[in-house]
C-alpha atoms as a PDB file:
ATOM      1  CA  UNK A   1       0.000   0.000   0.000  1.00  0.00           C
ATOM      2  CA  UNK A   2       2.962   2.003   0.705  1.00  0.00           C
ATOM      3  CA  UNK A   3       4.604   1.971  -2.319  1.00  0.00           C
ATOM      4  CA  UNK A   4       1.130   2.632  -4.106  1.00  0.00           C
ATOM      5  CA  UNK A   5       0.642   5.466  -2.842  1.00  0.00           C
ATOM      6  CA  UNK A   6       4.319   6.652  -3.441  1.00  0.00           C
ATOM      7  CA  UNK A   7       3.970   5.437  -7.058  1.00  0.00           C
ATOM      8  CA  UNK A   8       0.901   7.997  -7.293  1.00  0.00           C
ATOM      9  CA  UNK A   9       2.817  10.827  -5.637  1.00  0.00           C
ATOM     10  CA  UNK A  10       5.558  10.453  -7.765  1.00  0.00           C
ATOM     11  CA  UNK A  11       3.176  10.173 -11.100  1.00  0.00           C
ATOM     12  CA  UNK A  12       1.286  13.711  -9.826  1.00  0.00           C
ATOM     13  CA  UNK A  13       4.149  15.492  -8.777  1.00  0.00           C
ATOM     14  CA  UNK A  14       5.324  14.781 -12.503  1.00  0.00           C
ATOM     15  CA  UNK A  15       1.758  15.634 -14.119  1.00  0.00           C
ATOM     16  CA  UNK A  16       2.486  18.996 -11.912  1.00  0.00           C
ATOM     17  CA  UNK A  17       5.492  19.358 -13.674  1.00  0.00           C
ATOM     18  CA  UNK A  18       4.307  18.507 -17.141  1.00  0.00           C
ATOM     19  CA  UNK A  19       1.767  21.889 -16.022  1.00  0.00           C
ATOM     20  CA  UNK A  20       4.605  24.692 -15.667  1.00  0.00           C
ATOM     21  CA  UNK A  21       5.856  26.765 -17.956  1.00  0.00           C
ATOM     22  CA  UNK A  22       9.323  24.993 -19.349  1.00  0.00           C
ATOM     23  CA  UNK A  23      11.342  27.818 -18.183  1.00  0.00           C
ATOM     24  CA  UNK A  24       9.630  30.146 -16.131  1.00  0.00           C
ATOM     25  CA  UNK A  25      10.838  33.291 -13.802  1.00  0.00           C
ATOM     26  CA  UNK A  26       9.415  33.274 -11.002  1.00  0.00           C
ATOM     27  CA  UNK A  27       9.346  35.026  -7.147  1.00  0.00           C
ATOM     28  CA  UNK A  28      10.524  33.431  -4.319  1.00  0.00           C
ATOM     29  CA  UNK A  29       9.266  34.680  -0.719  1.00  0.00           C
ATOM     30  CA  UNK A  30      12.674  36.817  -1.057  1.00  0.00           C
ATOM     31  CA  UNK A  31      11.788  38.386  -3.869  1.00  0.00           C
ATOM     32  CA  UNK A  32      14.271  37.070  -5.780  1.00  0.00           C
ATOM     33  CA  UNK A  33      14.361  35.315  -9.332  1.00  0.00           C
ATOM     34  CA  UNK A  34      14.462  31.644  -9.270  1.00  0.00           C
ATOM     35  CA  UNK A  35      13.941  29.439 -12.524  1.00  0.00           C
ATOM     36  CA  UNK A  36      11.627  26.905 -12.621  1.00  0.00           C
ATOM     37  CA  UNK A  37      12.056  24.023 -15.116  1.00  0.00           C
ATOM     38  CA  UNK A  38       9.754  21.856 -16.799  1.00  0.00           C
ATOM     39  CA  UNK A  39      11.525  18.195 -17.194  1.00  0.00           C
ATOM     40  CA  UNK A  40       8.777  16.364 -19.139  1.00  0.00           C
ATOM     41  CA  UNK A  41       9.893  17.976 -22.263  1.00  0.00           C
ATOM     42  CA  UNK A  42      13.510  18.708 -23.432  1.00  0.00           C
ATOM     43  CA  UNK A  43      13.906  21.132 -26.264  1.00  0.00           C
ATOM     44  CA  UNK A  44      17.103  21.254 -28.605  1.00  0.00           C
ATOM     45  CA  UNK A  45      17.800  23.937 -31.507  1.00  0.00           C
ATOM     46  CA  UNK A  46      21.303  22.547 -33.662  1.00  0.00           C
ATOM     47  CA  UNK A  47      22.709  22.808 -36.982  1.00  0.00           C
ATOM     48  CA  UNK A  48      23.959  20.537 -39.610  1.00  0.00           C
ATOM     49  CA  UNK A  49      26.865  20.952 -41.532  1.00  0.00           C
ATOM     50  CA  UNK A  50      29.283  18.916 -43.287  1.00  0.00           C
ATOM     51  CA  UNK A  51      32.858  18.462 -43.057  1.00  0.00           C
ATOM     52  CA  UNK A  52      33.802  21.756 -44.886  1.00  0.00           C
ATOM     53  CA  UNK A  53      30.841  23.420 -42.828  1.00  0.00           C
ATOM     54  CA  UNK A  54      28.380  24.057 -45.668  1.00  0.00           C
ATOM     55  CA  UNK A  55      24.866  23.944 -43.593  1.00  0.00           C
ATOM     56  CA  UNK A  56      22.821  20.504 -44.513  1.00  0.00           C
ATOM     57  CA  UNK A  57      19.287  21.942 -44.423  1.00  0.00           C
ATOM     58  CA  UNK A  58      17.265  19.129 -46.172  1.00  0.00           C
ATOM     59  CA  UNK A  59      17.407  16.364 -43.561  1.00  0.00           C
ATOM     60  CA  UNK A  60      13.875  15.124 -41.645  1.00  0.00           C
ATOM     61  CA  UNK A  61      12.615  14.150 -38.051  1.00  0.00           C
ATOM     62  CA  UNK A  62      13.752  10.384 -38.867  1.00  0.00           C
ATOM     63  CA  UNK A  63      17.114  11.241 -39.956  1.00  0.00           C
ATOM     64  CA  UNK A  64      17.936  11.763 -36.507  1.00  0.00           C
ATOM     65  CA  UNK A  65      18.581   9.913 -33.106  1.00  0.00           C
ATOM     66  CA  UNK A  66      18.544  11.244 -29.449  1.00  0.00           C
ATOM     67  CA  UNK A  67      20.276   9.400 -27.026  1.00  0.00           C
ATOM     68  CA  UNK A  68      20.350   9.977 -23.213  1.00  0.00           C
ATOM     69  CA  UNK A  69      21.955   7.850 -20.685  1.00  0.00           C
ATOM     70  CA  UNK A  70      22.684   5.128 -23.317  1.00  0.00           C
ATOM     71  CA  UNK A  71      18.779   5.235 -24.204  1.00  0.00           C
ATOM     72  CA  UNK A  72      17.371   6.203 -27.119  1.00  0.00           C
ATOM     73  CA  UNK A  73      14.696   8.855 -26.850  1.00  0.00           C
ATOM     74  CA  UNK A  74      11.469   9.471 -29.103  1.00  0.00           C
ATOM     75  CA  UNK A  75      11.256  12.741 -30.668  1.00  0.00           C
ATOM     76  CA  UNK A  76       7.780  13.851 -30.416  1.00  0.00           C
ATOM     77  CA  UNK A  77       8.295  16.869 -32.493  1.00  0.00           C
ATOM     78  CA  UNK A  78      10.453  18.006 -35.177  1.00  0.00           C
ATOM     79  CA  UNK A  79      10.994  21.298 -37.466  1.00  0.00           C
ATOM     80  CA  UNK A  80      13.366  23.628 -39.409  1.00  0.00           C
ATOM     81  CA  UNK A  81      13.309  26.699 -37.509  1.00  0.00           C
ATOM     82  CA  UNK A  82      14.515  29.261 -39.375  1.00  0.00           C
ATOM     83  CA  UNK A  83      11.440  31.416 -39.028  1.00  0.00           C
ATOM     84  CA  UNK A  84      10.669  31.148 -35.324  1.00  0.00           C
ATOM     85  CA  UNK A  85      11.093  34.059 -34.120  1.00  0.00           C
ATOM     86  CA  UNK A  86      14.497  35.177 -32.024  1.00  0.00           C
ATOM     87  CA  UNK A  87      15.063  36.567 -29.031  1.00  0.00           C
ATOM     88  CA  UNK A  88      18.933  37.331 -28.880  1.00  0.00           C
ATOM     89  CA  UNK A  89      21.007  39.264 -26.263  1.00  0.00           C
ATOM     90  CA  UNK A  90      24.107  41.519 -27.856  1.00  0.00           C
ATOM     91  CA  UNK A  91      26.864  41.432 -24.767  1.00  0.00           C
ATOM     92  CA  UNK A  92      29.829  44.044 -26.047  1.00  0.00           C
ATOM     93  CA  UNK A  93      32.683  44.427 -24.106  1.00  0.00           C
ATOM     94  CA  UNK A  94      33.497  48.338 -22.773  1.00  0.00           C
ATOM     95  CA  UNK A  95      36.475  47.239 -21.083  1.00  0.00           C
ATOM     96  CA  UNK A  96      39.967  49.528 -21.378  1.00  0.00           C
ATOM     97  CA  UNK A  97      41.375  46.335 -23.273  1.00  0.00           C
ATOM     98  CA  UNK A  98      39.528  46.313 -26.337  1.00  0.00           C
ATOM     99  CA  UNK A  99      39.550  50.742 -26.829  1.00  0.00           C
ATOM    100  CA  UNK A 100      41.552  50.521 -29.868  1.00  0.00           C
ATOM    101  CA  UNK A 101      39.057  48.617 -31.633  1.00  0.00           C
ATOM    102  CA  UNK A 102      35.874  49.956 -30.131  1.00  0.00           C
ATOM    103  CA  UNK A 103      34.935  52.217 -33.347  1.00  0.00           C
ATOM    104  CA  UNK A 104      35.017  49.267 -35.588  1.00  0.00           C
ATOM    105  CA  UNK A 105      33.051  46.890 -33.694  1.00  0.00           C
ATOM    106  CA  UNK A 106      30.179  49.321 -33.445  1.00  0.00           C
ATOM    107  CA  UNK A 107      29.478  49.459 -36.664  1.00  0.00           C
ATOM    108  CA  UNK A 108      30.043  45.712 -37.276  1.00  0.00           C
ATOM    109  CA  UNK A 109      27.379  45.277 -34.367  1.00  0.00           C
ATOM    110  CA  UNK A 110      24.903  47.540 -35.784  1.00  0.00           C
ATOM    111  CA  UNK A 111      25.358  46.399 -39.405  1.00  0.00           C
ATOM    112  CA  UNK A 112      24.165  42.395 -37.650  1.00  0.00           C
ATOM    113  CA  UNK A 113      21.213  43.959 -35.852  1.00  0.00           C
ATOM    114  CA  UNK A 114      19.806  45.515 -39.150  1.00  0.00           C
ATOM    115  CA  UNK A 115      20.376  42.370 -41.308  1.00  0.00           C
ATOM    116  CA  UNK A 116      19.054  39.635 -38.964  1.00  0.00           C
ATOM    117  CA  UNK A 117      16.384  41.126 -37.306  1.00  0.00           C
ATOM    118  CA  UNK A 118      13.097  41.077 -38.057  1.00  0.00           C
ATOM    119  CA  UNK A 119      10.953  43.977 -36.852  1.00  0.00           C
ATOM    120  CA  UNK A 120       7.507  41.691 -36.837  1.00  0.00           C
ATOM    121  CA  UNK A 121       8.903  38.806 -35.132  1.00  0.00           C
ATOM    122  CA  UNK A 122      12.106  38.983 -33.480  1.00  0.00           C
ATOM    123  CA  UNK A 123      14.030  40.985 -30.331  1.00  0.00           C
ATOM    124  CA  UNK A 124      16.951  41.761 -29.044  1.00  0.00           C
ATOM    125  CA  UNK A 125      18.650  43.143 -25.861  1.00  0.00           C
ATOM    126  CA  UNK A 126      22.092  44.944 -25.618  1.00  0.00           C
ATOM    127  CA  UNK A 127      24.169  44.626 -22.686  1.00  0.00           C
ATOM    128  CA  UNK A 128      27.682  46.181 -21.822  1.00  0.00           C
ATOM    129  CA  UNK A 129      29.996  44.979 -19.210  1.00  0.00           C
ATOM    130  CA  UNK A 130      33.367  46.492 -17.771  1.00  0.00           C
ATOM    131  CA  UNK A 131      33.214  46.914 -13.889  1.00  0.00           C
ATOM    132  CA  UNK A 132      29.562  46.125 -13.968  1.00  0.00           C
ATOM    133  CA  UNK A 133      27.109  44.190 -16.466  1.00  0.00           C
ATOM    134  CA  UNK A 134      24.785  47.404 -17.813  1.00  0.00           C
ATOM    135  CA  UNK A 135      21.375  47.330 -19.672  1.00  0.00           C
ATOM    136  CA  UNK A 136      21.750  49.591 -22.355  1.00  0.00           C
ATOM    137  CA  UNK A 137      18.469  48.807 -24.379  1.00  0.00           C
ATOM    138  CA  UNK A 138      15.960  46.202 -23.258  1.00  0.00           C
ATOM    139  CA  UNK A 139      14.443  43.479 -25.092  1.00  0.00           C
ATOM    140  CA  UNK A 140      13.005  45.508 -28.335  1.00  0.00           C
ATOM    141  CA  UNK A 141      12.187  44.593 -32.173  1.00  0.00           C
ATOM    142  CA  UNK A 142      13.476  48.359 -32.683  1.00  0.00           C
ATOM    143  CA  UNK A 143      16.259  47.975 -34.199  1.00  0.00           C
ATOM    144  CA  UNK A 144      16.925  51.948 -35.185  1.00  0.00           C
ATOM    145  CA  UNK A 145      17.038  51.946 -30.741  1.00  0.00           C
ATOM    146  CA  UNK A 146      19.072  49.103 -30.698  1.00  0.00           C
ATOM    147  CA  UNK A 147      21.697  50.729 -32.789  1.00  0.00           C
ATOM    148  CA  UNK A 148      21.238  53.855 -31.323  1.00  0.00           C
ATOM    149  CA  UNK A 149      22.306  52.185 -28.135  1.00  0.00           C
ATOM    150  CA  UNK A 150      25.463  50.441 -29.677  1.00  0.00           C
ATOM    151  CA  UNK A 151      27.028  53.749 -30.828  1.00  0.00           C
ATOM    152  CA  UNK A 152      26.786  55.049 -27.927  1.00  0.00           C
ATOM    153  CA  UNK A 153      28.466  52.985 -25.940  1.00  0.00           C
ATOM    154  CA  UNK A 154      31.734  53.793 -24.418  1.00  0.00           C
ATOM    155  CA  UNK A 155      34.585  51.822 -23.212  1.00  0.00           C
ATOM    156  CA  UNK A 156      36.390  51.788 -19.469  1.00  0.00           C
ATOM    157  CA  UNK A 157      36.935  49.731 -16.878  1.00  0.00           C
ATOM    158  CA  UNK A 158      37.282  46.355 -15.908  1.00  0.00           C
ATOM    159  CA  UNK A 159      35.629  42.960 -17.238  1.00  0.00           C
ATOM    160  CA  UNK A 160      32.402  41.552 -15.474  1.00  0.00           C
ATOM    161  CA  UNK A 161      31.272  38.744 -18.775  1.00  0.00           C
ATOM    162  CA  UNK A 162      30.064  35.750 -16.152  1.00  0.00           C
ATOM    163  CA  UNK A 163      27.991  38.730 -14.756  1.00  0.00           C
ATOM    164  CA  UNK A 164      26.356  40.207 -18.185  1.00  0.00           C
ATOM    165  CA  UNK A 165      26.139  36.531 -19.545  1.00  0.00           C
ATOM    166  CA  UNK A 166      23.853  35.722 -16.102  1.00  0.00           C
ATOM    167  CA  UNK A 167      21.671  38.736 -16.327  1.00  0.00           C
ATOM    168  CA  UNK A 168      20.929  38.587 -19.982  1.00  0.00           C
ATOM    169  CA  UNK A 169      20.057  34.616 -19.672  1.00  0.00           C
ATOM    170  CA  UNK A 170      18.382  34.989 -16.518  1.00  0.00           C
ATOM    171  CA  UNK A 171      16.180  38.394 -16.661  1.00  0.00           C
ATOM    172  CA  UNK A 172      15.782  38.831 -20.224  1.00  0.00           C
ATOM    173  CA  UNK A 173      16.275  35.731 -22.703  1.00  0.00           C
ATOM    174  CA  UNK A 174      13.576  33.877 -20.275  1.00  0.00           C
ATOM    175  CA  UNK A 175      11.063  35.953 -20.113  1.00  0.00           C
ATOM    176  CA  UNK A 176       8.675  34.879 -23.336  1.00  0.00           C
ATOM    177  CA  UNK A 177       7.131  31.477 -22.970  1.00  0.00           C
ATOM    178  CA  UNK A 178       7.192  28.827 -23.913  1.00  0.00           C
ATOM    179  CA  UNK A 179      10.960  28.344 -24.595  1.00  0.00           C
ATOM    180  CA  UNK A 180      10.096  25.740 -27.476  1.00  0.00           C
ATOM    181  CA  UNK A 181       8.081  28.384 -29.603  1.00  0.00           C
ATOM    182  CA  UNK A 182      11.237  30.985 -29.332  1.00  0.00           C
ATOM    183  CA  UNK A 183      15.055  31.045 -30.479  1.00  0.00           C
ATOM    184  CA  UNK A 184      17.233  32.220 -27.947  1.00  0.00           C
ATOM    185  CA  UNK A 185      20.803  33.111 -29.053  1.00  0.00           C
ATOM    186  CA  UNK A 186      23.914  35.656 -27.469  1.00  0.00           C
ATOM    187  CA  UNK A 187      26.148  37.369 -29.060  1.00  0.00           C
ATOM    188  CA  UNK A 188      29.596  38.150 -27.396  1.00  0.00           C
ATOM    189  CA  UNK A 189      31.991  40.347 -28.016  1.00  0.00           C
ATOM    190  CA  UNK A 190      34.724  40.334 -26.290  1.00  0.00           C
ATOM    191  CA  UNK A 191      38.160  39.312 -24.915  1.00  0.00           C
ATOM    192  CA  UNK A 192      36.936  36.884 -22.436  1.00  0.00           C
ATOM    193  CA  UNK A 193      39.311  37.722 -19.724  1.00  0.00           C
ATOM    194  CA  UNK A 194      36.828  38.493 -16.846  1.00  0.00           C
ATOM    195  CA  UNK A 195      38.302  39.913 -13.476  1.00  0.00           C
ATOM    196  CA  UNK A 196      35.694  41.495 -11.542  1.00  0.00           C
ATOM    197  CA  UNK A 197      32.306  39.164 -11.913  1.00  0.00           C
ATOM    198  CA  UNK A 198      30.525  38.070  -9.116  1.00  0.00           C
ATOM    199  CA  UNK A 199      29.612  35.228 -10.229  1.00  0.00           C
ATOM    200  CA  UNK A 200      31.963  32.377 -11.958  1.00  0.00           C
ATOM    201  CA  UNK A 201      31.976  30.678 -15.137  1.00  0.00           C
ATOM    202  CA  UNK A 202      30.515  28.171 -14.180  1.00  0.00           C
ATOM    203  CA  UNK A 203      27.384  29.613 -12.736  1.00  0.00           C
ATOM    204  CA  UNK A 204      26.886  31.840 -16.077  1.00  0.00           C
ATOM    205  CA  UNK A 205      27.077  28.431 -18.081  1.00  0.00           C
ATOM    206  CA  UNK A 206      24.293  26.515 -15.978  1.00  0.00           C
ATOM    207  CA  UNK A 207      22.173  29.803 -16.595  1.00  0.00           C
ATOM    208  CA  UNK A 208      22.759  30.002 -20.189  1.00  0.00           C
ATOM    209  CA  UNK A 209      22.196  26.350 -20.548  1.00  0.00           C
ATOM    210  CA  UNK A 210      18.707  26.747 -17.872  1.00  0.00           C
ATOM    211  CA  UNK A 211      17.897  29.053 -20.777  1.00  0.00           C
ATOM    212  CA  UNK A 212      18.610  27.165 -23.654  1.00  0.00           C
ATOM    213  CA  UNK A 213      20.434  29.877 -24.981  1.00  0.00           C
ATOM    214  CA  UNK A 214      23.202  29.448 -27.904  1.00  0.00           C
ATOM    215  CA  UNK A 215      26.442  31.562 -27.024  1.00  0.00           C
ATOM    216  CA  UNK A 216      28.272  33.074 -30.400  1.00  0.00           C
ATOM    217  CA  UNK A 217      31.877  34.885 -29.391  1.00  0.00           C
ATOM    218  CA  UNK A 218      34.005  36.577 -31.387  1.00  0.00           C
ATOM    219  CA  UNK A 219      37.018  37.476 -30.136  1.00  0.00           C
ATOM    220  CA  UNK A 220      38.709  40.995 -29.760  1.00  0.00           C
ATOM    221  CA  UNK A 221      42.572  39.198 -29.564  1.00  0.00           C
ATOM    222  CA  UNK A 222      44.001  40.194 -32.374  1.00  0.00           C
ATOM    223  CA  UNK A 223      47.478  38.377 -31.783  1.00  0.00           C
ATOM    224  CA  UNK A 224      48.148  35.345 -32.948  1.00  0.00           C
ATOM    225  CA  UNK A 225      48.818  34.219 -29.299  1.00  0.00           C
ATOM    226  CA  UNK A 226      46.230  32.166 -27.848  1.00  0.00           C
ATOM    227  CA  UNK A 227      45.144  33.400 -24.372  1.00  0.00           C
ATOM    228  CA  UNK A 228      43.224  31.997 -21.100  1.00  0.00           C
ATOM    229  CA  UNK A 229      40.419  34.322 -22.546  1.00  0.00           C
ATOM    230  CA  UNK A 230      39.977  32.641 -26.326  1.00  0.00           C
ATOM    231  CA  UNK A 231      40.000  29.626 -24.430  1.00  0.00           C
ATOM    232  CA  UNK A 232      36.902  30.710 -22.759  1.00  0.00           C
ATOM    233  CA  UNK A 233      35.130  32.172 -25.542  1.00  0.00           C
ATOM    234  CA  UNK A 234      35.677  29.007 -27.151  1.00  0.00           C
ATOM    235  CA  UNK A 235      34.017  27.057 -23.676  1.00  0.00           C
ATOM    236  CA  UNK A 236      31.313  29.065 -23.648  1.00  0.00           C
ATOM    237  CA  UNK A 237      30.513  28.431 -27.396  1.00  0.00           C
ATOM    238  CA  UNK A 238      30.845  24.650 -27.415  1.00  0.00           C
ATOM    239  CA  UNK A 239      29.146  23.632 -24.427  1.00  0.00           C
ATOM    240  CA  UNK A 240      26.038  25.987 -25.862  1.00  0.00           C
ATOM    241  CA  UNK A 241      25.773  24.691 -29.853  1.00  0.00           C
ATOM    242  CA  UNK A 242      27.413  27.812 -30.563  1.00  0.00           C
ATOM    243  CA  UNK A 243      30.579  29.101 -32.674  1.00  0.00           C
ATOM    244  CA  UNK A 244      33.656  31.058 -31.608  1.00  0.00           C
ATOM    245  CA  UNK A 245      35.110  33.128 -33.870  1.00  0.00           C
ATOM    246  CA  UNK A 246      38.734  34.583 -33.579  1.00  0.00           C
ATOM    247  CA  UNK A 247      39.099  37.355 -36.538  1.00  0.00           C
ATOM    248  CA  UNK A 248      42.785  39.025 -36.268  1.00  0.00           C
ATOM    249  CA  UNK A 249      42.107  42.085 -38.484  1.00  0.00           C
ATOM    250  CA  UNK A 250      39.210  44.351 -37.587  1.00  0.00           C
ATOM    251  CA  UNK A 251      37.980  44.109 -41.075  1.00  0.00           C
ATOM    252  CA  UNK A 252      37.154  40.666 -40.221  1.00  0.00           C
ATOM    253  CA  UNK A 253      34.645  41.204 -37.516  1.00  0.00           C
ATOM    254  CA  UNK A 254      31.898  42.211 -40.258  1.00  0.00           C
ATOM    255  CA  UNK A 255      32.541  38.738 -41.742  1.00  0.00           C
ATOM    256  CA  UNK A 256      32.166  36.925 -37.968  1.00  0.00           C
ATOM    257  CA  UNK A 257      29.055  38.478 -37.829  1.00  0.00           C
ATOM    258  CA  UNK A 258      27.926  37.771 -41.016  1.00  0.00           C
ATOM    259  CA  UNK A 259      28.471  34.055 -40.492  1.00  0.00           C
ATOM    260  CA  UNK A 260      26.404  34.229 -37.018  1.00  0.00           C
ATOM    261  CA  UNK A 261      23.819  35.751 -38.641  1.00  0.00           C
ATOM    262  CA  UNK A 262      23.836  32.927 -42.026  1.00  0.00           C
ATOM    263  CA  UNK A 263      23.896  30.338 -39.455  1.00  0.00           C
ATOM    264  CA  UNK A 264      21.090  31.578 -37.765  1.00  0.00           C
ATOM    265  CA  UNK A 265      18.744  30.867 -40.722  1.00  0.00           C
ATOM    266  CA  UNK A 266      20.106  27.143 -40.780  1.00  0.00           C
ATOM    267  CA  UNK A 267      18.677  25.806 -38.060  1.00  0.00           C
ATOM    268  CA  UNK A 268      16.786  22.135 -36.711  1.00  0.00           C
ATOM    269  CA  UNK A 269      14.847  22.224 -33.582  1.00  0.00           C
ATOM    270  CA  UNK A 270      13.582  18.823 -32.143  1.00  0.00           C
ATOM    271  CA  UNK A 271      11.337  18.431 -29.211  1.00  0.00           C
ATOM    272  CA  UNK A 272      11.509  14.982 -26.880  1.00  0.00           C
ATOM    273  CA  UNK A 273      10.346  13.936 -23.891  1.00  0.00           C
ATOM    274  CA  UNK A 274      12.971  12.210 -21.383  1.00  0.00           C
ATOM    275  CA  UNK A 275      12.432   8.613 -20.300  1.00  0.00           C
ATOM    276  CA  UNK A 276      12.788   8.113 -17.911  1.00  0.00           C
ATOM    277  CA  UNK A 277      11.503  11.150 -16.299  1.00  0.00           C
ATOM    278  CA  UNK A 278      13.976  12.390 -13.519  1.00  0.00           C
ATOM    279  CA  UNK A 279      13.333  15.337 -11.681  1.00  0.00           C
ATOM    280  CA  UNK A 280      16.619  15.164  -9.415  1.00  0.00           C
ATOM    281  CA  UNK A 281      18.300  18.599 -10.415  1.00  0.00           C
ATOM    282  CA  UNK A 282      21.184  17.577 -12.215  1.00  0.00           C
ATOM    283  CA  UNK A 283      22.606  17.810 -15.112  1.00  0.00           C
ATOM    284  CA  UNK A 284      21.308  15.382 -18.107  1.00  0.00           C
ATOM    285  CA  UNK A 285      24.120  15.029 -20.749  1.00  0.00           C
ATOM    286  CA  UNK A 286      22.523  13.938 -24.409  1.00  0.00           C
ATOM    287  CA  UNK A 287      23.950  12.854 -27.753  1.00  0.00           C
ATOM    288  CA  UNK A 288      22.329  14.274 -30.938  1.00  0.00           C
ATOM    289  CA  UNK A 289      23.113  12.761 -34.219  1.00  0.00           C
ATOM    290  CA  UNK A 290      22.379  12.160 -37.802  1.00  0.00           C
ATOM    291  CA  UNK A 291      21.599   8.480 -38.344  1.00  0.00           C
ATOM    292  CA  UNK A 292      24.623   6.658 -40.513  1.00  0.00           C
ATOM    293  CA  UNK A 293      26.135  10.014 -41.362  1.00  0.00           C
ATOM    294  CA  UNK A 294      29.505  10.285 -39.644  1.00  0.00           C
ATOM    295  CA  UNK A 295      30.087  12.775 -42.344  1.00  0.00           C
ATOM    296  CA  UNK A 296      28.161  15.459 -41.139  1.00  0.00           C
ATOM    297  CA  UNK A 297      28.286  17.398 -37.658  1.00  0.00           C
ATOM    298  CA  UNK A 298      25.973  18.094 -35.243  1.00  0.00           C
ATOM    299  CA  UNK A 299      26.656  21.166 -33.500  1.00  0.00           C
ATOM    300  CA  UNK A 300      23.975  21.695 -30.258  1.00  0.00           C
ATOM    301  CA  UNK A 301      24.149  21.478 -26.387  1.00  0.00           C
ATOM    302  CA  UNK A 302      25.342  18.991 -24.416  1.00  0.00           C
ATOM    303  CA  UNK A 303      22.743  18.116 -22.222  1.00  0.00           C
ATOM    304  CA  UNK A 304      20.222  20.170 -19.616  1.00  0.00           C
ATOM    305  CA  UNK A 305      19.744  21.253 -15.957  1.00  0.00           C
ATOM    306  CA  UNK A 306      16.111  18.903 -14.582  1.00  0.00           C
ATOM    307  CA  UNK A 307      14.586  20.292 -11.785  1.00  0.00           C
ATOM    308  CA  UNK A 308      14.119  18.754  -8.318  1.00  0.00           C
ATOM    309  CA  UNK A 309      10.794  18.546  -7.319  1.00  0.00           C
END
């Protein structure tokens, strides 16, 4: 009797679940933001390319497999998703490191806002960070505001990037709902060498990833010296789906953005629902692939955050 009756907790503490927004913003008695999850469905937006990284934009829901914990998963919905809308968050660097170059990143920024956004469907939020993550302009389709807001940004200061990443996924990318009917991409521009952020990498990874948010970075190095900071552009962008991009001359940066914005408008997004259902709070890891093609890449998340209920 006693494990009958735990059997139907368990089953309505999941139907509960199944109820809730999939990523939802919420209050605590605090006051404070805290994300709610929903664990019953697992969403996934990826590209296709092939081994010289030309997209592959004619494959189908049965071309693929989903595999989590050894166990293959059903898809229970499948689509191209170039035309869902976007919500995407524009994080520019105003740090003292990258002055030199400021000018010419502007315009490359604004020139990416005005050729991928569309004013009917899609928004985007622009964030600075030096000593302090900033909202400059929040979540808008206005692009003419939007650029507005990138030229007049100025650079000093330090480099707070786990900060702005966290605030951007966390306060902004979230907020419309239901996370399946939306794609939710970053752009960042930067050096990646953070030294004042309150909270680690780490932490602004398991947010971005809560949010189902693919991280783009393009570098502002310009040597041909790696540094600790390329390396975590490059983190950031391959544990998200995303692409790091590492352009030594400034003329370059307009063709970074360019191929952010092209690879935008390649895009798969599958829909599955985990089994079994765990709702233990930790991280899920998952394999997407194309079935019998070990000739083309996959490029999407590695897994998700469930919730604990």
């Amino acid at each position: 009797m006693y494990f009958l009756s735990l059997c139907l907790l368990l089953q309505a503490s999941l139907a509960l679940a199944a109820q809730k927004p999939t990523a939802d913003p919420v209050k605590d008695d605090e006051g404070q933001n805290r994300i709610v999850l929903d664990v019953s469905r697992v969403n996934l937006l990826f590209t296709v390319a092939d081994k010289k990284g030309r997209f592959v934009t004619d494959l189908g829901k049965d071309d693929f497999e989903i595999t989590e914990a050894k166990k293959a998963q059903h898809i229970l919905e499948f689509t191209a998703e170039s035309n869902l809308p976007l919500r995407l968050a524009i994080l520019v660097d105003t740090s003292n490191s990258i002055r030199d170059r400021f000018r010419f990143q502007q315009e490359a920024a604004v020139e990416f806002v005005n050729s991928v956004m569309r004013p009917q469907a899609d928004k985007a939020v622009l964030v600075s960070f030096d000593m302090t993550a900033e909202l400059v302009t929040d979540l808008t389709n206005d692009t003419a505001l939007l650029s507005k807001g990138i030229r007049d940004l100025r650079p000093g200061g330090g480099t707070a990037m786990y900060d702005a990443i966290y605030f951007a996924c966390r306060d902004k990318l979230m907020q419309d709902q239901p996370r399946d009917k939306f794609r939710r991409a970053m752009i960042i521009l930067s050096d990646g060498d953070d030294n004042v952020s309150r909270y680690t990498r780490e932490q602004a990874l398991e947010m971005a990833q809560k949010a189902d948010v693919v991280i783009y970075t393009i570098s502002t190095n310009y040597t041909s010296q790696q540094t600790d900071g390329d390396k975590i552009m490059k983190y950031f962008a391959a544990q998200t789906g995303g692409l790091a991009f590492f352009p030594f001359k400034v003329q370059d940066l307009a063709q970074s953005f360019e191929n952010i914005a092209n690879e935008l408008r390649h895009q798969y997004n599958v829909l599955y629902r985990p089994d079994p259902l765990k709702a233990d709070g930790l991280w899920h890891p998952i394999d997407l692939r194309v079935k019998g093609r070990k000739d083309l890449v996959v490029r999407a998340r590695k897994g998700y955050f469930a919730p604990k209920i």
